[in-house]
Protein backbone atom coordinates (compact mmCIF):
# COMPACT_ATOMS: atom_id res chain seq x y z
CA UNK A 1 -31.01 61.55 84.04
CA UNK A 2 -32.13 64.39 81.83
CA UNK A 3 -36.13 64.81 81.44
CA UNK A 4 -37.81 63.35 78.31
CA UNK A 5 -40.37 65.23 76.40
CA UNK A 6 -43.79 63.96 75.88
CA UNK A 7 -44.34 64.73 72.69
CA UNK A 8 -43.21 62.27 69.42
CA UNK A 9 -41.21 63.72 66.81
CA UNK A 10 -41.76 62.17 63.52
CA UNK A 11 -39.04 60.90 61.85
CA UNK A 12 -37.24 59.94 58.83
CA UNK A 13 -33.52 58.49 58.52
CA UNK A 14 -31.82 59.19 54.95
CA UNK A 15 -28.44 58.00 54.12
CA UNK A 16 -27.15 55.45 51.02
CA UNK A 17 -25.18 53.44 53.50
CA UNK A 18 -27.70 50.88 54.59
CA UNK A 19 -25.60 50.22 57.74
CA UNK A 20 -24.96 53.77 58.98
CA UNK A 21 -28.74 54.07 58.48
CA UNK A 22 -29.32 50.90 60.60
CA UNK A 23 -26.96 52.41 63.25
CA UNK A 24 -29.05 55.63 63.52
CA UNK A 25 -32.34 54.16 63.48
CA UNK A 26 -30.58 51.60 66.20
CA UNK A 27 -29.49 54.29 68.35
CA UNK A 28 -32.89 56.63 68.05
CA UNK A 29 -34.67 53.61 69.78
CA UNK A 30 -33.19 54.86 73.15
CA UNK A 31 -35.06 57.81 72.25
CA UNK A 32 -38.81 57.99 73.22
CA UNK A 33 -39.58 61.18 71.67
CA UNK A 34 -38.42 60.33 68.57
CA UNK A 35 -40.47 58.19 66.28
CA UNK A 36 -38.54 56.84 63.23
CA UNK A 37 -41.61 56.54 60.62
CA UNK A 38 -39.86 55.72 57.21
CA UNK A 39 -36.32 55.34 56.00
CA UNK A 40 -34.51 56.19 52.61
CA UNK A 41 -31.42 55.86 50.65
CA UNK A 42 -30.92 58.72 48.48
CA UNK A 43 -32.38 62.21 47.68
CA UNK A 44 -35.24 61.51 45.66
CA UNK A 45 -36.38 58.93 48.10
CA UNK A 46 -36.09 62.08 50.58
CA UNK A 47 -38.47 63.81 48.56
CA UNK A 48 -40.94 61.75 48.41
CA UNK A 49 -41.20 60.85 52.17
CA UNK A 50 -41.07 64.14 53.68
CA UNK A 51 -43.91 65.03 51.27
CA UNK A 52 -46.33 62.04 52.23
CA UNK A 53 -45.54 61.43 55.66
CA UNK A 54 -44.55 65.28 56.47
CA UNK A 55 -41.93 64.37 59.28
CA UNK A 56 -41.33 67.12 61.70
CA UNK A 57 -37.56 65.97 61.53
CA UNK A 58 -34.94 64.25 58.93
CA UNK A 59 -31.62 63.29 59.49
CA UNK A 60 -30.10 63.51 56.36
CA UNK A 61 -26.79 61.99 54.79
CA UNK A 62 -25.10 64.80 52.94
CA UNK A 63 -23.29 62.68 50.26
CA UNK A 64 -25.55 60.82 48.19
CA UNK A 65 -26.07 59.64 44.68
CA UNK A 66 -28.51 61.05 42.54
CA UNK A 67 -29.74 64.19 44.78
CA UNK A 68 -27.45 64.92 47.93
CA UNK A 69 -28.38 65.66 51.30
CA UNK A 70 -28.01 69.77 50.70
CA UNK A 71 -29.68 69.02 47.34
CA UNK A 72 -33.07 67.64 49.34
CA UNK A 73 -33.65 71.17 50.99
CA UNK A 74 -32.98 73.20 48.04
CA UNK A 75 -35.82 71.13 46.00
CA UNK A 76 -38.26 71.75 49.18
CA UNK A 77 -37.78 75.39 48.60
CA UNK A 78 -37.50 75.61 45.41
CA UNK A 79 -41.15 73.87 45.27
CA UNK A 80 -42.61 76.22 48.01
CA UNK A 81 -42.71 73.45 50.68
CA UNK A 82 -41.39 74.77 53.94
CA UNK A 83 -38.84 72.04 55.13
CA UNK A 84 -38.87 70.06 58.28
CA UNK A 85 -36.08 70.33 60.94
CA UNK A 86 -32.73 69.17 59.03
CA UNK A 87 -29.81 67.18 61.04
CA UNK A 88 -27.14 66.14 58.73
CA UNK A 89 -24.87 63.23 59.35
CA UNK A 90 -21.74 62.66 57.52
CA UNK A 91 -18.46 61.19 57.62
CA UNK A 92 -16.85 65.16 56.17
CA UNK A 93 -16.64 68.48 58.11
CA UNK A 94 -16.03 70.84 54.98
CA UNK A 95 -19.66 70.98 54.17
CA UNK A 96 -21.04 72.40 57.42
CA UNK A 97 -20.89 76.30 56.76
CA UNK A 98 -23.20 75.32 53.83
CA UNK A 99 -25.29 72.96 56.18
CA UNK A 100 -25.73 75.79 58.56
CA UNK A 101 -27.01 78.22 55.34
CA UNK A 102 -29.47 76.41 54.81
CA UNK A 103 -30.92 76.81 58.18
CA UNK A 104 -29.79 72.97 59.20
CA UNK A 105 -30.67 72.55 63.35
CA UNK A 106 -27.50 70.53 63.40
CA UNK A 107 -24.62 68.94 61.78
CA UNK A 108 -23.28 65.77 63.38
CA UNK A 109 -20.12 64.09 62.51
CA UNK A 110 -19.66 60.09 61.85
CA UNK A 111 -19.30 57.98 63.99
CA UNK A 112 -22.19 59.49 66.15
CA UNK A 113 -21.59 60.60 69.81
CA UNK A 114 -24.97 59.44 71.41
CA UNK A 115 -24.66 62.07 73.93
CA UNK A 116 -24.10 64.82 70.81
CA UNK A 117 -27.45 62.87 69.59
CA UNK A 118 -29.39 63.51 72.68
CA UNK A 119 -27.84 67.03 72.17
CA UNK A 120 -29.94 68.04 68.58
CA UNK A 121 -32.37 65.99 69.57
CA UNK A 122 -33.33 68.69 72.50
CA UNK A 123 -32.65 71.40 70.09
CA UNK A 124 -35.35 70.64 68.01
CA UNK A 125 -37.37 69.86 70.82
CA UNK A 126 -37.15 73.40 71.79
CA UNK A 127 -37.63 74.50 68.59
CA UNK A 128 -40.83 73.00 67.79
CA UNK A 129 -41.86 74.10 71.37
CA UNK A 130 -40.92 77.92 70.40
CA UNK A 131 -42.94 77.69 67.55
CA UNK A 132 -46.40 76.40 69.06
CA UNK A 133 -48.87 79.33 67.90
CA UNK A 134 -49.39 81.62 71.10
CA UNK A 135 -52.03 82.30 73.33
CA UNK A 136 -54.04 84.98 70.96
CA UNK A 137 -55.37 88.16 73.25
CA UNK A 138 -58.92 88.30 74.94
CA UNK A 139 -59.83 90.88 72.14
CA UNK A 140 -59.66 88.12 69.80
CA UNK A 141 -60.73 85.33 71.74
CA UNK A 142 -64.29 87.16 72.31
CA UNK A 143 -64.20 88.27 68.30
CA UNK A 144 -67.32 86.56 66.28
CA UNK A 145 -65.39 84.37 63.86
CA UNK A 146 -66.11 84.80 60.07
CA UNK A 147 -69.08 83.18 58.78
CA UNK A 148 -67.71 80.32 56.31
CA UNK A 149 -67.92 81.23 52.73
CA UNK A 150 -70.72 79.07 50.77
CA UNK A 151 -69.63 79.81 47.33
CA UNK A 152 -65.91 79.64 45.63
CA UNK A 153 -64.53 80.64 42.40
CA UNK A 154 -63.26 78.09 40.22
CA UNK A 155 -61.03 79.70 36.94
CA UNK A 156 -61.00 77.16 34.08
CA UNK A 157 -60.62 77.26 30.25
CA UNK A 158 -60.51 80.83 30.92
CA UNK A 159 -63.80 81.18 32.21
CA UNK A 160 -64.76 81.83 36.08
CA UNK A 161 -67.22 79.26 37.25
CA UNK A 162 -69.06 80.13 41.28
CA UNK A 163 -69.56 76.14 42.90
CA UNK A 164 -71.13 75.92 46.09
CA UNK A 165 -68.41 74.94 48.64
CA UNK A 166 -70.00 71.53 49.40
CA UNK A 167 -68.89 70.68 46.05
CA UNK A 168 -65.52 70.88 46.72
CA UNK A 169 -63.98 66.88 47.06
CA UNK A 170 -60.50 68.30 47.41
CA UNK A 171 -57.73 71.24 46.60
CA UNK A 172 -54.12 70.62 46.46
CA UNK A 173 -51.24 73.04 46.24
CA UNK A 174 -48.28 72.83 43.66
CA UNK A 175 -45.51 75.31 43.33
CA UNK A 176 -47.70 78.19 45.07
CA UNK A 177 -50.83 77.42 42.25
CA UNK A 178 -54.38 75.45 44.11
CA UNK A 179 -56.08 73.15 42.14
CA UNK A 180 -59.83 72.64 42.77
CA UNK A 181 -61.44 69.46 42.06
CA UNK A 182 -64.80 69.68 42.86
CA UNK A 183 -68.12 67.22 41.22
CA UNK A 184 -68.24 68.16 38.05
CA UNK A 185 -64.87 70.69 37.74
CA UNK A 186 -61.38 70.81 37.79
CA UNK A 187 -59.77 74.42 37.92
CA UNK A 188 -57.45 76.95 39.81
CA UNK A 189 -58.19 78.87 42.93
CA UNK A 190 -57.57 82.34 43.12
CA UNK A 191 -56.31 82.05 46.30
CA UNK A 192 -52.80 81.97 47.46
CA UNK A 193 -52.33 79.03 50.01
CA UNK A 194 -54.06 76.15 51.23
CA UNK A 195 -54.35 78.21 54.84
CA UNK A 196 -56.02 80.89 53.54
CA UNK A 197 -58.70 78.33 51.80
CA UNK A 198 -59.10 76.33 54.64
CA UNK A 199 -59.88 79.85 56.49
CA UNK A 200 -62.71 80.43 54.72
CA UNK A 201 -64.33 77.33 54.84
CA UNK A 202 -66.38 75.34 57.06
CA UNK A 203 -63.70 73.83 59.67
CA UNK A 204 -66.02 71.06 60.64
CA UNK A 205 -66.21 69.57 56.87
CA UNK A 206 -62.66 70.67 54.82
CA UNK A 207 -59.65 69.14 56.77
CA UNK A 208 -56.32 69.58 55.68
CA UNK A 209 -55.08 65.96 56.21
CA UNK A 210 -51.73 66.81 54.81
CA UNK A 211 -49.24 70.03 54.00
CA UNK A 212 -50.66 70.20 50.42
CA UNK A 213 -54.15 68.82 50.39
CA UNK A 214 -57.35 69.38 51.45
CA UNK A 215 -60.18 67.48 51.43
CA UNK A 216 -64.07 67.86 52.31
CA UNK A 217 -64.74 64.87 54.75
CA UNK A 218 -67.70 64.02 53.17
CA UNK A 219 -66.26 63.40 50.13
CA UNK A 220 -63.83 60.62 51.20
CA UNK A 221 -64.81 57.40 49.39
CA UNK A 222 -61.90 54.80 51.02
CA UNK A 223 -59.33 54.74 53.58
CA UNK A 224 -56.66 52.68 51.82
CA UNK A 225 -53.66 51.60 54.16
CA UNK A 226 -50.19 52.20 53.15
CA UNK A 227 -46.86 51.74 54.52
CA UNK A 228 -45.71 51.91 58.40
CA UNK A 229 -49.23 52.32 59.88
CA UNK A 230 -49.98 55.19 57.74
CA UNK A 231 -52.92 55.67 55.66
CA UNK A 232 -54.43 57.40 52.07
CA UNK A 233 -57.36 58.45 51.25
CA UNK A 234 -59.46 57.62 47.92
CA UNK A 235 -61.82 60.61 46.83
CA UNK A 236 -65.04 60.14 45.66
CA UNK A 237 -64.18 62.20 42.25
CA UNK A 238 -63.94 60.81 38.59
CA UNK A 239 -60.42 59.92 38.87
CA UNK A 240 -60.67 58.66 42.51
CA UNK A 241 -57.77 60.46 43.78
CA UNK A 242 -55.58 58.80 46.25
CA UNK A 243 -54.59 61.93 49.18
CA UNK A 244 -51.92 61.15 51.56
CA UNK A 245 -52.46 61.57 54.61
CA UNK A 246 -49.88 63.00 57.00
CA UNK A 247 -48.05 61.33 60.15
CA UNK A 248 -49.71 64.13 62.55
CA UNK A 249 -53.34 64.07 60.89
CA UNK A 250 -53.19 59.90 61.05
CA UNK A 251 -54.50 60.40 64.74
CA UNK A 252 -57.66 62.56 63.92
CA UNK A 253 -58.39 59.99 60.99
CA UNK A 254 -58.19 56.92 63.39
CA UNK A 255 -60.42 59.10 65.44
CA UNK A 256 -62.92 60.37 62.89
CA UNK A 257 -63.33 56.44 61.41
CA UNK A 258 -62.84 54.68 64.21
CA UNK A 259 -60.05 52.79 62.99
């Protein structure tokens, strides 16, 4: 019997045939490291859940009205979201040079072999595993981190406004461009990616709860609940902002509120 890994991988199962999508899910349930959080039926639907739930794998019909499978990751890209770990399933081989362009971990053939299954399901096992951030050098571990930055620069109606960081409620990221929303402003960041933000912040206070948001803690007004034991969260600015809060982050949140 082959080991199982520990760890969950999120997951979401895409296809416009509602059985073949009941099959998968079906057979993924032998699977304890795989965690089937949301399904869909078409591309858009696809979208939308890898962006609010941020799965760390999709299996993904490639056929599909409206946006198809190959479609999905194309859109990701094109937005500047970096895609999860891609499996497509489909009933045609002639699209799997194409599959494998786009950087696809695997491309699995209808009707599913559960043993070919267990086979991509280890590969992006490994994969994840390769990619876990390594052990930085002593050098760096003794290094005196960065004081946090107190003050940002907010650009708006062409004028550059300094807020104290505290006032930050959130920032979100859209097609490479941050938006600040902070208690009485709404502007652009001149910073390049939510990472870099979050770097020069207070850790303790700004938490990136999902890929494209991040939010000061004590700005968070109301955990909402939303579908499959996930969760939003409502911001304490003027338009009360709902944030979405990722799959991996809903731990630390259950943790931080005692929920």
């Amino acid at each position: 019997m082959r080991d199982r890994a520990t760890a969950t991988l999120t997951t979401i199962v895409v296809d416009d045939e509602q059985l073949a999508c009941d099959e998968l899910s079906y057979l993924l349930n032998d699977f304890p490291e795989v965690e089937v959080v949301a399904t869909g039926s078409n591309g858009l639907e696809a979208l939308d859940l890898i962006r609010n739930l941020e799965p760390e794998l999709v299996f993904l019909d490639v056929n599909m009205p409206g946006l198809d499978g190959m479609g999905v990751v194309r859109q990701l890209r094109e937005k500047g979201i970096d895609p999860p770990h891609f499996i497509f399933v489909t009933a045609y081989e002639q699209y799997a040079v194409e599959a494998f362009r786009l950087e696809a971990m695997d491309y699995l053939l209808k009707p599913l072999d559960k043993e070919r299954l267990a086979e991509s399901i280890e590969r992006v096992r490994r994969a994840i595993q390769d990619k876990k951030t390594p052990e930085p050098p002593v050098a760096a571990k003794n290094a005196t981190p960065a004081a946090p930055r107190t003050k940002l620069l907010v650009r708006s109606n062409n004028r550059h406004f300094i807020v104290d960081a505290n006032e930050m409620i959130y920032a979100t990221i859209d097609n490479g461009l941050i938006t600040l929303v902070t208690t009485n402003l709404e502007g652009h960041s001149t910073y390049r990616t939510i990472e870099d933000l979050q770097a020069n912040l207070d850790r303790d206070l700004f938490w990136r709860v999902h890929r494209s948001y991040l939010v000061n803690i004590n700005r968070i007004k109301e955990v909402v609940p939303w579908f499959k034991s996930s969760y939003q969260l409502r911001m304490d600015d003027k338009k009360h902002t709902e944030v979405p809060v990722s799959r991996v982050q809903t731990r630390r949140l259950r943790e931080l509120f005692k929920l």
